[in-house]
Each structure stands twice: as C-alpha cells, then as structure tokens.
C-alpha atoms as a PDB file:
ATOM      1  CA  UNK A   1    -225.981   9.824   8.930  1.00  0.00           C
ATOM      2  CA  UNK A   2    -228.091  10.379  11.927  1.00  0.00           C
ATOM      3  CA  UNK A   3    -226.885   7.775  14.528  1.00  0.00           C
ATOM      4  CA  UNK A   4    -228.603   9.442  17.854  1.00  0.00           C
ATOM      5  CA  UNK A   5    -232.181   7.554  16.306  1.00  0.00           C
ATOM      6  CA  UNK A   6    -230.885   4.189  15.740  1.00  0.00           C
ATOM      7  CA  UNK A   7    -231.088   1.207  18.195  1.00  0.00           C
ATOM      8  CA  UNK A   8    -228.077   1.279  20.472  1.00  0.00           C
ATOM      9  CA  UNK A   9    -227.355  -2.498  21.656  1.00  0.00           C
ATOM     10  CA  UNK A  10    -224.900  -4.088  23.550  1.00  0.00           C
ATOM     11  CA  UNK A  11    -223.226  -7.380  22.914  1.00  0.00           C
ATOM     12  CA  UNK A  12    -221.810  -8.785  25.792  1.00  0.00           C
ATOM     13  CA  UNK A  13    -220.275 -12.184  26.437  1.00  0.00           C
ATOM     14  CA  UNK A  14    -216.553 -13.829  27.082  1.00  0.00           C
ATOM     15  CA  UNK A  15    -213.220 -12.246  26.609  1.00  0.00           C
ATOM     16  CA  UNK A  16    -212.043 -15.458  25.122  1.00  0.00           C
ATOM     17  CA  UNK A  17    -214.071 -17.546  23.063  1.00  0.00           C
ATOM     18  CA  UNK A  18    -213.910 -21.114  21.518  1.00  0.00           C
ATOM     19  CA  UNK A  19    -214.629 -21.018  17.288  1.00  0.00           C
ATOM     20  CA  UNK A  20    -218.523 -21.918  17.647  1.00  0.00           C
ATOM     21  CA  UNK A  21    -219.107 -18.966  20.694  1.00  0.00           C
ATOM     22  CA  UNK A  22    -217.133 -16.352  18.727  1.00  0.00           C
ATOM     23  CA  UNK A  23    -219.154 -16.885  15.251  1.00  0.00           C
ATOM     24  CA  UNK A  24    -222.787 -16.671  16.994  1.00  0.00           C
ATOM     25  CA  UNK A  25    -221.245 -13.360  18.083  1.00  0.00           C
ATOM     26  CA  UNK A  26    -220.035 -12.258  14.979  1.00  0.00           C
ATOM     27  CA  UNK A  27    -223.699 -13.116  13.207  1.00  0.00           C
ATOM     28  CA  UNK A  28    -225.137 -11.555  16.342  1.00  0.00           C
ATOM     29  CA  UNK A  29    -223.339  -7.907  15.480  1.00  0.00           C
ATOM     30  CA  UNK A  30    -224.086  -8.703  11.826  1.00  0.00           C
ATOM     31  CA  UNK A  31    -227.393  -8.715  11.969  1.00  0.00           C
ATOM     32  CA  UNK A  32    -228.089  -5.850  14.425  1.00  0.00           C
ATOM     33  CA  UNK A  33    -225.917  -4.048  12.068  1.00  0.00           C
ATOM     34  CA  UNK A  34    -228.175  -4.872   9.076  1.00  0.00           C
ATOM     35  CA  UNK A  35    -230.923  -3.891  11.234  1.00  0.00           C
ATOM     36  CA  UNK A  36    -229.492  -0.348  11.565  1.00  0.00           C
ATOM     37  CA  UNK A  37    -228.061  -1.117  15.540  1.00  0.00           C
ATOM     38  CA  UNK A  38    -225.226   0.510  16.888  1.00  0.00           C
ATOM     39  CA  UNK A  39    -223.581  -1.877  17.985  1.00  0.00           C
ATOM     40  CA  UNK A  40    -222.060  -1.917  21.500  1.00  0.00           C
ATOM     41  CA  UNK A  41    -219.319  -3.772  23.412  1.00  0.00           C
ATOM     42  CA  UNK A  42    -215.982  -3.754  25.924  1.00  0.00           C
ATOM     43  CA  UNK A  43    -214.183  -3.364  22.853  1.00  0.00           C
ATOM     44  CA  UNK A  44    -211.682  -6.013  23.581  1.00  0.00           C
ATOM     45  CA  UNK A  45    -211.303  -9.367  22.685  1.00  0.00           C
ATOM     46  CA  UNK A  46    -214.039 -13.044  22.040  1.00  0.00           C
ATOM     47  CA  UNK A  47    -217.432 -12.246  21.663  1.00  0.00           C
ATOM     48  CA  UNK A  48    -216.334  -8.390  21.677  1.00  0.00           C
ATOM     49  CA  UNK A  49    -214.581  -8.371  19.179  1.00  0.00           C
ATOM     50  CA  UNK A  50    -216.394 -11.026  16.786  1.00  0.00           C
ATOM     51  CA  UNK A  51    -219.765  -8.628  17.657  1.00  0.00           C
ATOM     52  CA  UNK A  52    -218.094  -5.770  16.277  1.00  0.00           C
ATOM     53  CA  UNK A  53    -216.180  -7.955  13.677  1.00  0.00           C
ATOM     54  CA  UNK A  54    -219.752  -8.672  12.285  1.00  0.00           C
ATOM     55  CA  UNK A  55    -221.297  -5.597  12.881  1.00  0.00           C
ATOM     56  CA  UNK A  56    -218.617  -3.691  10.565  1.00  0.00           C
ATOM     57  CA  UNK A  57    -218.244  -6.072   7.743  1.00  0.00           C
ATOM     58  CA  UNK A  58    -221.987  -5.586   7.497  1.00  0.00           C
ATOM     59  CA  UNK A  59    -221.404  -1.783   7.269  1.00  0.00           C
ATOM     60  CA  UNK A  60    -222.280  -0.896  11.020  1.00  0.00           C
ATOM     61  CA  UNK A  61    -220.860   1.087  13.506  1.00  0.00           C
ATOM     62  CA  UNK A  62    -219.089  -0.306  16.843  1.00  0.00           C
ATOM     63  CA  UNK A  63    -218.630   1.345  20.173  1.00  0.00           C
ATOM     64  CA  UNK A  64    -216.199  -0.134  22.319  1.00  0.00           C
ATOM     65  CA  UNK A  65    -216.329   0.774  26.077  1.00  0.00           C
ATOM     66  CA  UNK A  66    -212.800  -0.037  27.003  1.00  0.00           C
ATOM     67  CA  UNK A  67    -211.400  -0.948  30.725  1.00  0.00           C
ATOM     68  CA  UNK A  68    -208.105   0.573  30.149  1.00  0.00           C
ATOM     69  CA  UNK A  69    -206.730   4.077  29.826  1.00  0.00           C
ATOM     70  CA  UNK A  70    -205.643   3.185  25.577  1.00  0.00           C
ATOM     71  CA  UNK A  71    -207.612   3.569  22.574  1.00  0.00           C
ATOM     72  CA  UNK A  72    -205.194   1.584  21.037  1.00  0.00           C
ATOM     73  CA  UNK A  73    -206.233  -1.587  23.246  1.00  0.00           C
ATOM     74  CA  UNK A  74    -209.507  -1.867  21.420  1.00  0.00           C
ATOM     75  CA  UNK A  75    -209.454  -5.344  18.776  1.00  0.00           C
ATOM     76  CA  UNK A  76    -209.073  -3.672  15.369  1.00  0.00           C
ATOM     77  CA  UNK A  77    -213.159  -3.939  14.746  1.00  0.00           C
ATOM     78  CA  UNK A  78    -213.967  -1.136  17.076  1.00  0.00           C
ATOM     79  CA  UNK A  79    -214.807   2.763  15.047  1.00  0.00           C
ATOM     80  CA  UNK A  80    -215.409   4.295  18.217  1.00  0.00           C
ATOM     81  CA  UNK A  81    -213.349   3.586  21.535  1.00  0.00           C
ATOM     82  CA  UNK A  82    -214.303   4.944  24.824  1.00  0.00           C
ATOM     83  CA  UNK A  83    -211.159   5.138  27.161  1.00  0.00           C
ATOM     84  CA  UNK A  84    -212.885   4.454  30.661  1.00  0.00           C
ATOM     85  CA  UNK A  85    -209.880   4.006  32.796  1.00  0.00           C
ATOM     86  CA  UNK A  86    -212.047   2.279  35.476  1.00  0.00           C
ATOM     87  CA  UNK A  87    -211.523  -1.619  35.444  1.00  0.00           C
ATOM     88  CA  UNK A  88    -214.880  -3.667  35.484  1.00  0.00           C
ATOM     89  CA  UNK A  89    -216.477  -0.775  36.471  1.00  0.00           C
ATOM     90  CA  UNK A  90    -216.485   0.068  32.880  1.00  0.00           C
ATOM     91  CA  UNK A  91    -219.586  -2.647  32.777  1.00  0.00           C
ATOM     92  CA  UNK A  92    -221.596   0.319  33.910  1.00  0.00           C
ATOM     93  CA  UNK A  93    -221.154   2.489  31.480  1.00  0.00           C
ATOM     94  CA  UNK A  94    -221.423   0.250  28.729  1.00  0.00           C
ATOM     95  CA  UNK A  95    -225.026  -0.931  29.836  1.00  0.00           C
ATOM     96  CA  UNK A  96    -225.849   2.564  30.791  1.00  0.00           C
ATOM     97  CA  UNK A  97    -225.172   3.646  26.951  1.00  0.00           C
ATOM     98  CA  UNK A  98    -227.620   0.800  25.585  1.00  0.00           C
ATOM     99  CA  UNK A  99    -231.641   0.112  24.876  1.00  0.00           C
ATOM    100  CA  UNK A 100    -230.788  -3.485  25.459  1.00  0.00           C
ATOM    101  CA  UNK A 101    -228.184  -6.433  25.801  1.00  0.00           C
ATOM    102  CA  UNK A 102    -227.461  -9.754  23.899  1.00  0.00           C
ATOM    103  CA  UNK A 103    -225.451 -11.730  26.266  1.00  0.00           C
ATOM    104  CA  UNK A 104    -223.511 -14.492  24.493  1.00  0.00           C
ATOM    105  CA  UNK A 105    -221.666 -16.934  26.329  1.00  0.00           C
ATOM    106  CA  UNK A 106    -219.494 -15.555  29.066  1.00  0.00           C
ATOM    107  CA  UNK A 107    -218.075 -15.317  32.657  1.00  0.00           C
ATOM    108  CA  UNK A 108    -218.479 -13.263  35.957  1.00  0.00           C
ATOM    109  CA  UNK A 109    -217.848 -10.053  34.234  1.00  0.00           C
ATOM    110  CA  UNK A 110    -221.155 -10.848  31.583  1.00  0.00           C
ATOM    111  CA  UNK A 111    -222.887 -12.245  34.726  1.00  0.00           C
ATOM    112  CA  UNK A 112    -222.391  -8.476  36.284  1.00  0.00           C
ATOM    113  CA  UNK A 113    -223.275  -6.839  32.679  1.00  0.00           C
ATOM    114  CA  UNK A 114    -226.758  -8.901  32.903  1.00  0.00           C
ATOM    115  CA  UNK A 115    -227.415  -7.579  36.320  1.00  0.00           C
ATOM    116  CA  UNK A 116    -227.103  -4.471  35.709  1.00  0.00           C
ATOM    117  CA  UNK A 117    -229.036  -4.344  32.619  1.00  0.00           C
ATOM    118  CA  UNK A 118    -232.240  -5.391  34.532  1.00  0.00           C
ATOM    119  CA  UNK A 119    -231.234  -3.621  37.314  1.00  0.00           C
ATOM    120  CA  UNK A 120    -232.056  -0.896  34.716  1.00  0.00           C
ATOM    121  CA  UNK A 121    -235.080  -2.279  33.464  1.00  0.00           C
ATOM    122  CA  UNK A 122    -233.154  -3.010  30.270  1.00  0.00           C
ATOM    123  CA  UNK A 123    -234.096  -5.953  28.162  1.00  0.00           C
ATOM    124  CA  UNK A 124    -231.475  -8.791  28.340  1.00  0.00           C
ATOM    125  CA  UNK A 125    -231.390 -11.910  25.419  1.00  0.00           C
ATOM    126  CA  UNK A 126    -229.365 -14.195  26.345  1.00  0.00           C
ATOM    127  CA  UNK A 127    -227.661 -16.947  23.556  1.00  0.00           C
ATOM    128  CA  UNK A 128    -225.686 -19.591  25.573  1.00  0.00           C
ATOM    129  CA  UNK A 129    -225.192 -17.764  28.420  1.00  0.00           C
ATOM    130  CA  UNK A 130    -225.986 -17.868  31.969  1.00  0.00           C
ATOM    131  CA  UNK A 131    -228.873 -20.287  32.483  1.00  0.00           C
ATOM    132  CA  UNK A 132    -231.335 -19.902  34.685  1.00  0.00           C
ATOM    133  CA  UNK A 133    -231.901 -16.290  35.825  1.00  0.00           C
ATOM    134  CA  UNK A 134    -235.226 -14.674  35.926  1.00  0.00           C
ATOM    135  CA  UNK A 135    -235.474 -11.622  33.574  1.00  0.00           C
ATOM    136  CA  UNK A 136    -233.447 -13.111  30.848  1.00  0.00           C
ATOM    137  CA  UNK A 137    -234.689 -14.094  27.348  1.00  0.00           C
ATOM    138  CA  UNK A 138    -233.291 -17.275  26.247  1.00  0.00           C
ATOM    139  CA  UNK A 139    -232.955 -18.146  23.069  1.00  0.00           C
ATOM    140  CA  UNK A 140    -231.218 -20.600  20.563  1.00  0.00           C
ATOM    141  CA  UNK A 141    -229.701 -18.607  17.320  1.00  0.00           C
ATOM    142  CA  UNK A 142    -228.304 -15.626  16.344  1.00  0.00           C
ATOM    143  CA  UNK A 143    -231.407 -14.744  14.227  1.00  0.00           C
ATOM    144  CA  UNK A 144    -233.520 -15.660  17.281  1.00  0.00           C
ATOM    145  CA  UNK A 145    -231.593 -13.244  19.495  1.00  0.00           C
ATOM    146  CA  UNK A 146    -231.782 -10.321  17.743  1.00  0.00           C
ATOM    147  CA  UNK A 147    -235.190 -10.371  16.940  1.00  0.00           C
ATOM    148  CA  UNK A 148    -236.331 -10.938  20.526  1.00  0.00           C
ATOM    149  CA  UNK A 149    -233.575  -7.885  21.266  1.00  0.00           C
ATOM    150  CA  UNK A 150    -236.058  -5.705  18.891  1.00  0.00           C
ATOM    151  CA  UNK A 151    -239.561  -7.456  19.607  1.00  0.00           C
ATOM    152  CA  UNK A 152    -238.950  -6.190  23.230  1.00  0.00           C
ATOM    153  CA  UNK A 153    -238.057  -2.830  21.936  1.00  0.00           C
ATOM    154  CA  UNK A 154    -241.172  -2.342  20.218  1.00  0.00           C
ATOM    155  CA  UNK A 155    -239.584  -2.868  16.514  1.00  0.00           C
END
C-alpha cells in the first residue's frame, strides 16, 4: 500500500480527557482514517490515543510521535512509534510530519502544537479547543472537522 500519497494529519488535543472529549477524538481519527489519512499524534494517552483508537478500528494507520526514549510508552492504538527522546520539543516534529492539524480539546502543550502549525502555514481545525485565536478553523463536530481539515487541503 502506498502510504507516502495519502493525507498525513495530525490530531492533537489533551493528554487526559473526560468521556465526551475522548469520543469526538476517536470519530475524529475514524473518519480521517476512512478518508485514507494517516493519522498522526503524541502517541500517548486522551485525545491521542482515542484519535488513533478510531483511526485503527477503521482500518487506518497511526503514527505516534512519542516524548520519551520507549516505544513501549505509546497507548496500545499506535502501528508506528517514533522514539523522540526530546520532551515537548517532540511538538515539533509531530507538526513538521503533517499537511494539517485537528486540535481537539487540550492544554498548553496543544496551545504550542497550534502555533506551530501556522507558524508553518499549516492548516489548523480546531473542535473544542482553544477559542479565540486567529488562523484557527472552528468548528462544531467531528464530521465538520475533518472535512474543513480536507476542504483546506484542496480535497
């Protein structure tokens, strides 16, 4: 399967999420996943792992760019771990590897992931996240977020 032409998109949002955040996520990766996305995250635990948690029952594949130095620390949804060794700074690299970001939800670490996405020029959707900050693409749904995600793509 040739992987290198589909979409690659991140899903980025809270380490720890409450029931209602955690299944947007998981629809979120499901649907990119029946869209043909790779689908991107920190590979570790709330909206990570729900994303990927989606995105593989629906027969995708999941990056996880991990903070630590252990594949082993990635939640059990993950096919692909990349061992970064380098904290937050990890952010980087995960937004580098990506057309685009879903932000759902999240803290100071998806507030960095967001800025460094349009630092990039990268298209940013944002479900219950952040309010407020110019750039973004707000939206209400799972359904709603990944089209937008593709819409400003070009799909």
């Amino acid at each position: 399967m040739d992987f290198k032409n589909r979409r690659r998109i991140g899903v980025i949002g809270t380490g720890i999420a409450e029931e209602a955040v955690y299944e947007k996520a998981r629809a979120v990766g499901r649907l990119l996943a029946e869209r043909g996305a790779v689908v991107f995250t920190g590979g570790l635990g709330g909206v990570m792992e729900a994303a990927a948690r989606g995105a593989q029952e629906a027969g995708g594949l999941t990056v996880g760019v991990l903070p630590g130095n252990k594949a082993e620390e990635a939640n059990p949804y993950i096919q692909i771990p990349v061992v970064t060794d380098m904290g937050h700074a990890r952010n980087v690299i995960l937004v580098r590897s990506v057309e685009g970001v879903i932000a759902v939800a999240g803290g100071y670490g998806t507030l960095s992931e967001i800025a460094l996405a349009l630092k990039m020029w990268k298209p940013v959707v944002g479900l219950g996240t952040w309010p407020g900050i110019e750039g973004v693409q707000y939206v209400e749904s799972p359904e709603e977020a990944v089209e937008k995600i593709f819409y400003l793509l070009g799909d």
